[in-house]
Protein backbone atom coordinates (compact mmCIF):
# COMPACT_ATOMS: atom_id res chain seq x y z
CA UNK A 1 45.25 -14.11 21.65
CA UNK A 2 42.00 -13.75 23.03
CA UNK A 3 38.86 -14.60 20.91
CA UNK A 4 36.54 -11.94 19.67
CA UNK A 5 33.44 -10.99 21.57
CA UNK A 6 30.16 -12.34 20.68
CA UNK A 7 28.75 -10.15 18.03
CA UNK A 8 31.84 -9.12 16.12
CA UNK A 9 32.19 -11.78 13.41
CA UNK A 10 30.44 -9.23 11.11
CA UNK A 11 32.12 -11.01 7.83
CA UNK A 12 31.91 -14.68 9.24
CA UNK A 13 32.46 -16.89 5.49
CA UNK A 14 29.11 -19.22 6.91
CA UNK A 15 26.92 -15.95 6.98
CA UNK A 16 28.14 -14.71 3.44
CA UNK A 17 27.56 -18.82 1.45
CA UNK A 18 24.50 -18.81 3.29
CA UNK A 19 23.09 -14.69 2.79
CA UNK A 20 24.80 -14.97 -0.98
CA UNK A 21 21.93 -17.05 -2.61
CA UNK A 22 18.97 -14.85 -1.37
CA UNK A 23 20.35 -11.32 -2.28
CA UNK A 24 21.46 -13.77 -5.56
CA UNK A 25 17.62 -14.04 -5.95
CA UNK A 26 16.08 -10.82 -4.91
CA UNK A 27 18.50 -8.72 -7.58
CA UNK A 28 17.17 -11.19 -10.59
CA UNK A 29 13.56 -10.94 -9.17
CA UNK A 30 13.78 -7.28 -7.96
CA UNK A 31 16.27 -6.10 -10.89
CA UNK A 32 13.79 -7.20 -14.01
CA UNK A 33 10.89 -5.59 -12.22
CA UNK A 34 12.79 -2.43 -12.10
CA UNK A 35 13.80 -2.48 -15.72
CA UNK A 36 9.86 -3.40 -16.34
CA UNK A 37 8.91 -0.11 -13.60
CA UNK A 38 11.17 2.30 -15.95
CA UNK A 39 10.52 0.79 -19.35
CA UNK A 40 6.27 0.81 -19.34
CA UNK A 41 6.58 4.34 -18.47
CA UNK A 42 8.99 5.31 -21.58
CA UNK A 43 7.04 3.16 -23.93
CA UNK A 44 3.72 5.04 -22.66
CA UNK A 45 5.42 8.52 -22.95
CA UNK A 46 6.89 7.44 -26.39
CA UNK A 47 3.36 6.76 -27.60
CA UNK A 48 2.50 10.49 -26.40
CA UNK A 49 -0.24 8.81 -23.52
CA UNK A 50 -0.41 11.11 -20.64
CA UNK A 51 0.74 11.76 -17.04
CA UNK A 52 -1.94 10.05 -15.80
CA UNK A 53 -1.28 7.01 -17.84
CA UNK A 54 2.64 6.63 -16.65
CA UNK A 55 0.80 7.45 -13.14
CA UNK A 56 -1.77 4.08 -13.53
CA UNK A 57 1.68 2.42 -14.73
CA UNK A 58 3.38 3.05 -11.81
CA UNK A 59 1.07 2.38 -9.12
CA UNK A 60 0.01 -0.68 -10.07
CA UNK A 61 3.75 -2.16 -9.29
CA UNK A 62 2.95 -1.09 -5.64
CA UNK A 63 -0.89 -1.56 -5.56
CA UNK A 64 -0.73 -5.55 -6.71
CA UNK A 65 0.98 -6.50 -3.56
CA UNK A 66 -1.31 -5.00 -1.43
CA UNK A 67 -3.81 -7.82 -2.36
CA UNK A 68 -1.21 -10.26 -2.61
CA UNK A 69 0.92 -10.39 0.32
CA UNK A 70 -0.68 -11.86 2.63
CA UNK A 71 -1.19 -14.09 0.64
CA UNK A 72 2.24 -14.72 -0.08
CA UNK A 73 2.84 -14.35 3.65
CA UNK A 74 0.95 -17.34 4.33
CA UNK A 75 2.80 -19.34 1.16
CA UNK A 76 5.87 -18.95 2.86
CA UNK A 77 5.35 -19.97 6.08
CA UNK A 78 3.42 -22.85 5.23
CA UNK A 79 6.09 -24.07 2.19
CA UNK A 80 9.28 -22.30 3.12
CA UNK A 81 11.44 -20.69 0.21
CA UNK A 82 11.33 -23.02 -2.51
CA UNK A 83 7.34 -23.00 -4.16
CA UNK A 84 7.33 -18.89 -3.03
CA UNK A 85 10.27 -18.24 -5.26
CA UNK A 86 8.85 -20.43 -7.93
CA UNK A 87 5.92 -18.57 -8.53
CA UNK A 88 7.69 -15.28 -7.86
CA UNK A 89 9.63 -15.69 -10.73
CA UNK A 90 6.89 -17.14 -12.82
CA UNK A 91 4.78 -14.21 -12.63
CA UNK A 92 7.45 -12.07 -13.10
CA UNK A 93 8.62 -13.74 -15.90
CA UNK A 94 5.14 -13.81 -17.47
CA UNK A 95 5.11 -9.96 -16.81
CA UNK A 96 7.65 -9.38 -19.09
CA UNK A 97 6.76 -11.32 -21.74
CA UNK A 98 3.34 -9.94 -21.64
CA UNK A 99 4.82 -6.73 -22.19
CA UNK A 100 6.64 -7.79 -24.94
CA UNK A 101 4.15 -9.37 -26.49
CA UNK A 102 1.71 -6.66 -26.45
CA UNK A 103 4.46 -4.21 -27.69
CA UNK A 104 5.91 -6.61 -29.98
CA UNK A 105 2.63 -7.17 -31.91
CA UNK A 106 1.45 -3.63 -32.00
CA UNK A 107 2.97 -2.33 -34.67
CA UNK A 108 2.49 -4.28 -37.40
CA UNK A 109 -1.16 -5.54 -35.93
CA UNK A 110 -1.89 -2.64 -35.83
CA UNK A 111 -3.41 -2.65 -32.39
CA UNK A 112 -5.15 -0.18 -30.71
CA UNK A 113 -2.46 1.47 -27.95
CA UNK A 114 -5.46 1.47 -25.72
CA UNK A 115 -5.48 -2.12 -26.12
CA UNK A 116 -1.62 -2.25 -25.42
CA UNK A 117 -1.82 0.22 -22.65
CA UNK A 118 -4.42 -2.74 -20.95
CA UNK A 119 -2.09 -5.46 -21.19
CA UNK A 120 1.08 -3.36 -19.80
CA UNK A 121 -1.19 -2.18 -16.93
CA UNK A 122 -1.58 -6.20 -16.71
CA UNK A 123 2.14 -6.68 -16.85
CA UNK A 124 2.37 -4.44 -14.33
CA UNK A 125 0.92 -6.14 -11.65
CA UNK A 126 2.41 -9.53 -12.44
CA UNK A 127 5.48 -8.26 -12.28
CA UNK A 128 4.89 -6.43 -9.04
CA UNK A 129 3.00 -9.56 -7.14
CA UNK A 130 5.96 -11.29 -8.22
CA UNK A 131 8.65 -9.38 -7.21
CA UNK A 132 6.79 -8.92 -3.37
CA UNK A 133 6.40 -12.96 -3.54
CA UNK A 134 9.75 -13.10 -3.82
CA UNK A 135 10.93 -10.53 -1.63
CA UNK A 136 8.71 -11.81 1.52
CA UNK A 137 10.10 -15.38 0.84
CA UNK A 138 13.80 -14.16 1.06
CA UNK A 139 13.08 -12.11 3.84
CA UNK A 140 11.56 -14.80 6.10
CA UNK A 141 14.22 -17.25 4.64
CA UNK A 142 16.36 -14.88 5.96
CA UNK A 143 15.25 -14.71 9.44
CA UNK A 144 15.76 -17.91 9.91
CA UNK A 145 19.41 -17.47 8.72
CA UNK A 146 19.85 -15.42 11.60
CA UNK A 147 18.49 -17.64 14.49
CA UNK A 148 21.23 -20.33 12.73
CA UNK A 149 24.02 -17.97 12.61
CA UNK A 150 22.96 -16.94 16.20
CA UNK A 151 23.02 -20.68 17.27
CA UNK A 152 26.41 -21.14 15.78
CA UNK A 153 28.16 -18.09 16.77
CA UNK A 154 26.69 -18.14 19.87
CA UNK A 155 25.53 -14.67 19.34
CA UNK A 156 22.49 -13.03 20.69
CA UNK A 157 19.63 -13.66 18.13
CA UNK A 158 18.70 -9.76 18.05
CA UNK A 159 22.47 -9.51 16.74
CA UNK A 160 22.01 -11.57 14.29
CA UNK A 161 19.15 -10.42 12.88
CA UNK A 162 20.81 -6.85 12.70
CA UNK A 163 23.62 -8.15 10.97
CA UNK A 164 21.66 -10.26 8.24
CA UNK A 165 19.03 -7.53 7.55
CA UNK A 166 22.01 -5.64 7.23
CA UNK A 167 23.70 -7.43 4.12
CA UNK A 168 20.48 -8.12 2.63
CA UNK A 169 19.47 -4.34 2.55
CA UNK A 170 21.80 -3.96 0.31
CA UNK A 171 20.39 -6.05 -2.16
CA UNK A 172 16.70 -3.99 -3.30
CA UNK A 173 19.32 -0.95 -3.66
CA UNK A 174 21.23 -2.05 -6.16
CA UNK A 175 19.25 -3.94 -8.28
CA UNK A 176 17.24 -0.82 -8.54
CA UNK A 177 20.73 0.63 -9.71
CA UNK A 178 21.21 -2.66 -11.83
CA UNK A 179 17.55 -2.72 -13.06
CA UNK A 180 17.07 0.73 -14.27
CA UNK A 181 20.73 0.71 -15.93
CA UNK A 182 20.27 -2.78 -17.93
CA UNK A 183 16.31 -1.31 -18.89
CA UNK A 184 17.82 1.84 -20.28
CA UNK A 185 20.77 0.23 -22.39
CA UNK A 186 18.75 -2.36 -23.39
CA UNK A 187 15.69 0.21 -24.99
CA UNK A 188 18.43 2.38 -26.24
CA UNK A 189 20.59 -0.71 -28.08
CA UNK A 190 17.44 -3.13 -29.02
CA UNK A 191 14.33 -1.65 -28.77
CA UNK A 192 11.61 -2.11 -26.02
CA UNK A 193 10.18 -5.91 -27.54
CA UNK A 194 13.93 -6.42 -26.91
CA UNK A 195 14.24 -4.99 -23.50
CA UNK A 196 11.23 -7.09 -22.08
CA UNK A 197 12.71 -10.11 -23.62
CA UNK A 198 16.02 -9.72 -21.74
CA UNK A 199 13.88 -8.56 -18.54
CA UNK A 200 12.01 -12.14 -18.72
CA UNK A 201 15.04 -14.06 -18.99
CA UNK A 202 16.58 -12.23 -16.09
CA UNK A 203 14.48 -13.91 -13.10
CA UNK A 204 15.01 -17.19 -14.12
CA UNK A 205 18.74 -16.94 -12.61
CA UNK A 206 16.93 -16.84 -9.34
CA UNK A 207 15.97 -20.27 -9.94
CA UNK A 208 19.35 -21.24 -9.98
CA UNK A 209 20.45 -19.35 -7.08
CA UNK A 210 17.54 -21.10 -5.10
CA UNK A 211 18.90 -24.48 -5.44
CA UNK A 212 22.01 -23.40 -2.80
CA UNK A 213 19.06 -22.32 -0.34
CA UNK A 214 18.63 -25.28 1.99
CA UNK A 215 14.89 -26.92 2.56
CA UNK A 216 13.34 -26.22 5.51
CA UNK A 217 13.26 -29.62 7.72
CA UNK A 218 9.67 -31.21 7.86
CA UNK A 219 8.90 -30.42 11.65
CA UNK A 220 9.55 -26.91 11.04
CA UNK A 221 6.98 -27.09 7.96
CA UNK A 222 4.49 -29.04 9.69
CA UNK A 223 4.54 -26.02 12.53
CA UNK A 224 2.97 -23.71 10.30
CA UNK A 225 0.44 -25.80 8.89
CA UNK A 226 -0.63 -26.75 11.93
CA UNK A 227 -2.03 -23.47 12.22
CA UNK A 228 -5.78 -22.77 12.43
CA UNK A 229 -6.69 -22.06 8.78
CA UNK A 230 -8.13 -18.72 9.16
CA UNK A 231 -9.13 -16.65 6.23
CA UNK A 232 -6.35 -14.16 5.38
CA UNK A 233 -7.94 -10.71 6.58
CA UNK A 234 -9.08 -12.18 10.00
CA UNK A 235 -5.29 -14.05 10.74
CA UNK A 236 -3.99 -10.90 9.73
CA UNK A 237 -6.30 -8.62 12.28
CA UNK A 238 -5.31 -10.82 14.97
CA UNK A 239 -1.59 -10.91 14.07
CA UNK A 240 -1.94 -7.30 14.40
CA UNK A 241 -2.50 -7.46 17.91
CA UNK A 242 0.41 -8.78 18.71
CA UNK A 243 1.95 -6.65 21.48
CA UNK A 244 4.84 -3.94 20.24
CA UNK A 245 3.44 -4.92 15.99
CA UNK A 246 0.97 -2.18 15.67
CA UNK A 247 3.53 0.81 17.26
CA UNK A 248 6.34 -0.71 15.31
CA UNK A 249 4.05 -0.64 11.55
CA UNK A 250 3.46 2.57 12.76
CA UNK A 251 6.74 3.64 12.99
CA UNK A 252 7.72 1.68 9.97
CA UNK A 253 4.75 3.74 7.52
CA UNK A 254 6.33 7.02 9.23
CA UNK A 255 9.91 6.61 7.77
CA UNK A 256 8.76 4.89 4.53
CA UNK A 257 6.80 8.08 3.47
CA UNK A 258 9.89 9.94 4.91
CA UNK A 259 11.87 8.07 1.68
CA UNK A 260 8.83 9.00 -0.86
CA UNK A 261 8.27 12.34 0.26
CA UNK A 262 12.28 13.01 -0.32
CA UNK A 263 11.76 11.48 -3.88
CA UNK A 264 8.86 13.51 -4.56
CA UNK A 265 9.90 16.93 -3.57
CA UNK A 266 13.84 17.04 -3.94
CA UNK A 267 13.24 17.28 -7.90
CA UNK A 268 10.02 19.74 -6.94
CA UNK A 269 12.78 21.97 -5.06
CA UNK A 270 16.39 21.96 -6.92
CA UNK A 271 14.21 22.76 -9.76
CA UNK A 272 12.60 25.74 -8.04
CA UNK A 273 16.50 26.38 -6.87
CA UNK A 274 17.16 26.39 -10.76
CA UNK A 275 19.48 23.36 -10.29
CA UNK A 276 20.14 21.44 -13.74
CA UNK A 277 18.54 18.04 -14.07
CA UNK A 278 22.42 16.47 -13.49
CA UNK A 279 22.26 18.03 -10.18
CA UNK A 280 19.15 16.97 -9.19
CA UNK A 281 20.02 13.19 -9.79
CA UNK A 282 23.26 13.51 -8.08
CA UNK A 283 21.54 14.96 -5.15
CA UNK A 284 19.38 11.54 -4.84
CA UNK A 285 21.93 9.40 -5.52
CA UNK A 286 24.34 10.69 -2.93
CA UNK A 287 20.98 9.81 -0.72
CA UNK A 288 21.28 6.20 -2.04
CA UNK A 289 24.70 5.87 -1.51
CA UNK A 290 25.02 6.96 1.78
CA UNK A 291 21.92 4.61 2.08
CA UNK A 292 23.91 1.71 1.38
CA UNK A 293 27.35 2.78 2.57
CA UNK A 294 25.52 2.92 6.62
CA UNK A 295 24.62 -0.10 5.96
CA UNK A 296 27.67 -1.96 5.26
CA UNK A 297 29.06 -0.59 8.67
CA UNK A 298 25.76 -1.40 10.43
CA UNK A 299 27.29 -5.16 10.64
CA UNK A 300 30.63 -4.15 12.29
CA UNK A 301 28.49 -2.41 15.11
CA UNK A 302 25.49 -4.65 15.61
CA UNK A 303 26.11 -5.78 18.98
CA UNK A 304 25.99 -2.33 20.06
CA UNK A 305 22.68 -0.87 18.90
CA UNK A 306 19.59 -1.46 20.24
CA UNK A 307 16.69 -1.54 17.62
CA UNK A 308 14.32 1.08 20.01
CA UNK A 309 17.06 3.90 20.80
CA UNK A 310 18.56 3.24 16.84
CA UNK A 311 15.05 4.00 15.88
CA UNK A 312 14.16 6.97 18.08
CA UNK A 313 17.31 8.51 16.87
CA UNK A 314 16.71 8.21 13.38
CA UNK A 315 13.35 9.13 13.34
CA UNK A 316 14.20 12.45 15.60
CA UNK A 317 17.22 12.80 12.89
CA UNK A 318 15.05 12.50 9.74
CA UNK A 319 12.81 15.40 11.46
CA UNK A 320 15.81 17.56 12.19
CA UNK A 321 16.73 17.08 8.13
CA UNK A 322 13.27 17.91 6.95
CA UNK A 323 13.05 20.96 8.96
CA UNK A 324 16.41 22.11 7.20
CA UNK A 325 15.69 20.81 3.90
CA UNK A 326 13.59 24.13 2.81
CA UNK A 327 16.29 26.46 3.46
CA UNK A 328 19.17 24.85 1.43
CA UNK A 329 19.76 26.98 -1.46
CA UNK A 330 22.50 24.99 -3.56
CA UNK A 331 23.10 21.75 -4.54
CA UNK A 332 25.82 21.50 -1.83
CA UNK A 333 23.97 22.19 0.84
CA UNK A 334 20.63 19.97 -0.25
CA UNK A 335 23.18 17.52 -0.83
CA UNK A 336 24.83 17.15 2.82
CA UNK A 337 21.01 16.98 3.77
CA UNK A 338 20.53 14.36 1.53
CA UNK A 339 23.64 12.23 2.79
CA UNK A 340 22.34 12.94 6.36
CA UNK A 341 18.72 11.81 5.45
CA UNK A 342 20.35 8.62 3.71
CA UNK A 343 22.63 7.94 7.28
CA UNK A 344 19.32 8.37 9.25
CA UNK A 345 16.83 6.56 6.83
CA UNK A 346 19.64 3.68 6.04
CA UNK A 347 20.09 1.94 9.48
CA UNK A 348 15.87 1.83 9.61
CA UNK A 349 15.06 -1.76 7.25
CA UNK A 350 17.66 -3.73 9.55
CA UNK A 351 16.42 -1.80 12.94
CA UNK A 352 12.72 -2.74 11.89
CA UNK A 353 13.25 -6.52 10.72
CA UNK A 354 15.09 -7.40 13.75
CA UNK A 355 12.18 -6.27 16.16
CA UNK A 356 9.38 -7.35 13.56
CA UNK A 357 11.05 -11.03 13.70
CA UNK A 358 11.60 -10.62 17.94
CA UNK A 359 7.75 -9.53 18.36
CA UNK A 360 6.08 -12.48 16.16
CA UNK A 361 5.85 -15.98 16.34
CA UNK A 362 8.04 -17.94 14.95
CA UNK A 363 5.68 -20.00 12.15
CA UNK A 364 3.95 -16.71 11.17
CA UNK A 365 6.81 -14.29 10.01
CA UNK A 366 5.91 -14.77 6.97
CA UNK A 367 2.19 -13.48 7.30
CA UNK A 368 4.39 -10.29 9.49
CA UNK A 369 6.52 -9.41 6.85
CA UNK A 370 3.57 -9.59 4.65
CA UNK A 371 1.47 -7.42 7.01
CA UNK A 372 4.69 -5.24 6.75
CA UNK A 373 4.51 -4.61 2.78
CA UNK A 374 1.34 -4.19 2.61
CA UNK A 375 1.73 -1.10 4.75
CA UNK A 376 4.56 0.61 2.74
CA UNK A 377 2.81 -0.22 -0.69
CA UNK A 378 -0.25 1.27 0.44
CA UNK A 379 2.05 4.52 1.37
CA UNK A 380 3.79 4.24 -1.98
CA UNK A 381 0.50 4.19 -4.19
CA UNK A 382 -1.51 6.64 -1.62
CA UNK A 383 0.74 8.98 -0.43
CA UNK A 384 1.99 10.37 -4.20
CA UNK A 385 -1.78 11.86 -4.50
CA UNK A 386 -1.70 13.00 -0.91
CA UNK A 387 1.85 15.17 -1.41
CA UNK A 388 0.34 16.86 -4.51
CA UNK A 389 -2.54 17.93 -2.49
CA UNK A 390 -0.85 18.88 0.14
CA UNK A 391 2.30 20.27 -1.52
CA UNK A 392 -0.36 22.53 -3.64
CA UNK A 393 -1.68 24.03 -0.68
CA UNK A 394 1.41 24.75 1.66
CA UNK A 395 4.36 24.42 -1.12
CA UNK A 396 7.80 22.26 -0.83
CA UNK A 397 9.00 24.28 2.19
CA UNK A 398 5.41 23.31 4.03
CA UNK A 399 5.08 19.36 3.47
CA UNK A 400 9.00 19.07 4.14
CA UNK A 401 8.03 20.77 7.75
CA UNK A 402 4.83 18.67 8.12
CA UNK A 403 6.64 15.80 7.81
CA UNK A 404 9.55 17.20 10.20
CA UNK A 405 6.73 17.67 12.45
CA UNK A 406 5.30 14.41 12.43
CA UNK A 407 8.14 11.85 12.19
CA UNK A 408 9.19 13.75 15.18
CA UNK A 409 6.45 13.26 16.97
CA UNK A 410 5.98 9.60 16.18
CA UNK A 411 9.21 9.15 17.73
CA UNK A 412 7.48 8.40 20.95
CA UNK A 413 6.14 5.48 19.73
CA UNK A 414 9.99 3.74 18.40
CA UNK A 415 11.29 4.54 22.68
CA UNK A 416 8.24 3.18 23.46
CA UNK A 417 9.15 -0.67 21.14
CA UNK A 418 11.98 -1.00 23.82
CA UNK A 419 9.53 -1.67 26.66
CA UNK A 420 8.20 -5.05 24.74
């Protein structure tokens, strides 16, 4: 029997022990910050504060790791995974119980709900600097779990990184799934002081799960500190010149608003279709399904894609979708656009981590991937405002058919990665 070709060991049992304790970590990090993201908001609208209030709420989970990741970017590489996920759960732990607290006491304190609304807008941003400190340190962790499984295997490093970035996709997905789930029981079966108390205890599993993450061997550590000590804003500017890592952030903001304009308007237009609430939701969660079901395959065809052409595809795909999008009448039909969107959109995180790891230097990932979240948090606390300016002016039909227009015409730019 002839042994399989390099690049086909998709379920190989080292890959899974050693991928198992980061997406281990990243659902208790990223699953109690998603319980926190949906229960501020119901305790706000439960207190009859406004729009804009749930609005501040949920912006803040994306705004506080625009000032923090780089941060965090630079934590990583210079300590490896162990003192990143440390304080990733400890702020996100503190999050929680902030919000707890503050809930806990108002009633019979009789605080003012301004007062509470202040320190939830606090626990906000805890828990969404933690969750991104966490998140950054997994994701560099797991770059170097490529380059090992590369080694071993003797497969070709890009491979690799496919194939990793693959499996650990999976992992924000469902403990969004997880996280909202568990937040809603929880309120509905104990009460929000409850909830938050549950949601603090949940990150400190990740602890647990860290101590099967190998320690990064001295030399490698001592390769990032020796790096000039910059401050943060100027190492980052010069990162960014990196040949290939401007184009490819480019490409990456393009499809990341491509996921938050679909959130935003698919409700906007099923309910101008007069679809019920039920069909709404099942329209965006055949999106995340198909999400995670193309990436599950992704590993079983790595060796076959190449990150520029996968890419240009998607992006030219996405555009196709959007164009459609405003002339689906029934759920039906938005639905096979949203399982088409979800193929197209789904093979994108592995596609982009693979070339972000292949572009940057190997002691300052972690300041890439950092460089990297700050750009789709900015799009997921800006962009919001922008769509209901926009949408105002040319409607649903008109910002799905910008967007068509321009994530087709960034396209250029993802052929144009495969000439680094």
């Amino acid at each position: 029997m002839t042994a399989p070709a390099a690049g086909q060991r998709p379920l190989d049992a080292g890959l899974v022990a050693a991928l198992m304790p980061l997406i281990g970590g990243q659902l208790c990090i990223h699953g109690s910050m998603a319980g926190l993201r949906l229960a501020l908001p119901l305790w706000a609208l439960d207190r009859q504060l406004s729009a804009w209030s749930v609005g501040v709420l949920l912006a803040l989970f994306a705004a506080a790791p625009i000032v923090t990741a780089l941060h965090a970017g630079r934590l990583a590489d210079r300590h490896g995974y162990h003192r990143p996920m440390r304080i990733a759960v400890g702020l996100t732990v503190l999050g929680a119980l902030l919000a707890g607290g503050a809930v806990g006491v108002a009633a019979p304190a009789e605080l003012p709900v301004t007062a509470v609304f202040v320190a939830l807008c606090a626990a906000a941003v805890l828990s969404g600097a933690g969750a991104n400190c966490g998140l950054i340190a997994i994701q560099r962790t797991a770059g170097r779990t490529a380059a090992s499984q590369a080694k071993a295997q003797g497969d070709e490093p890009a491979t690799a990184l496919k194939r990793v970035f693959s499996w650990l996709g999976l992992a924000p997905s469902l403990a969004n799934m997880l996280g909202a789930f568990l937040g809603g029981v929880l309120i509905d079966s104990v009460g929000f002081t409850g909830a938050f108390a549950v949601l603090a205890l949940w990150p400190l599993a990740a602890l647990a799960w860290a101590r099967r993450v190998p320690r990064e061997s001295p030399e490698a550590r001592a390769a990032a500190r020796a790096q000039p000590r910059r401050p943060l804003w100027a190492s980052a500017v010069e990162l960014s010149a990196t040949p290939g890592l401007r184009r490819l952030l480019f490409v990456n903001w393009l499809l990341s608003t491509s996921w938050d304009v679909h959130a935003f308007l698919v409700p906007i237009l099923g309910h101008a279709r007069g679809l019920s609430a039920t069909a709404i939701g099942t329209i965006l969660a055949v999106f995340g399904a198909a999400v995670s079901g193309v990436r599950l395959l992704i590993p079983l065809l790595a060796h076959r894609m190449r990150e520029a052409q996968v890419l240009a595809v998607s992006m030219l795909v996405v555009a196709a979708v959007f164009a459609l999008y405003p002339m689906a009448q029934t759920a039906w039909t938005m639905s096979a656009c949203a399982v088409v969107l979800g193929l197209a959109l789904g093979v994108v995180q592995p596609m982009i981590m693979s070339t972000l790891h292949q572009l940057t230097p190997h002691e300052r990932h972690g300041e890439a991937i950092a460089l990297r979240s700050m750009t789709i948090n900015v799009s997921s606390t800006l962009m919001p405002l922008s769509f209901g300016i926009v949408g105002t002016v040319l409607g649903a039909a008109g910002l799905f058919w910008l967007m068509a227009a321009m994530v087709g015409a960034g396209s250029w730019a993802a052929r144009r990665l495969q000439a680094q």
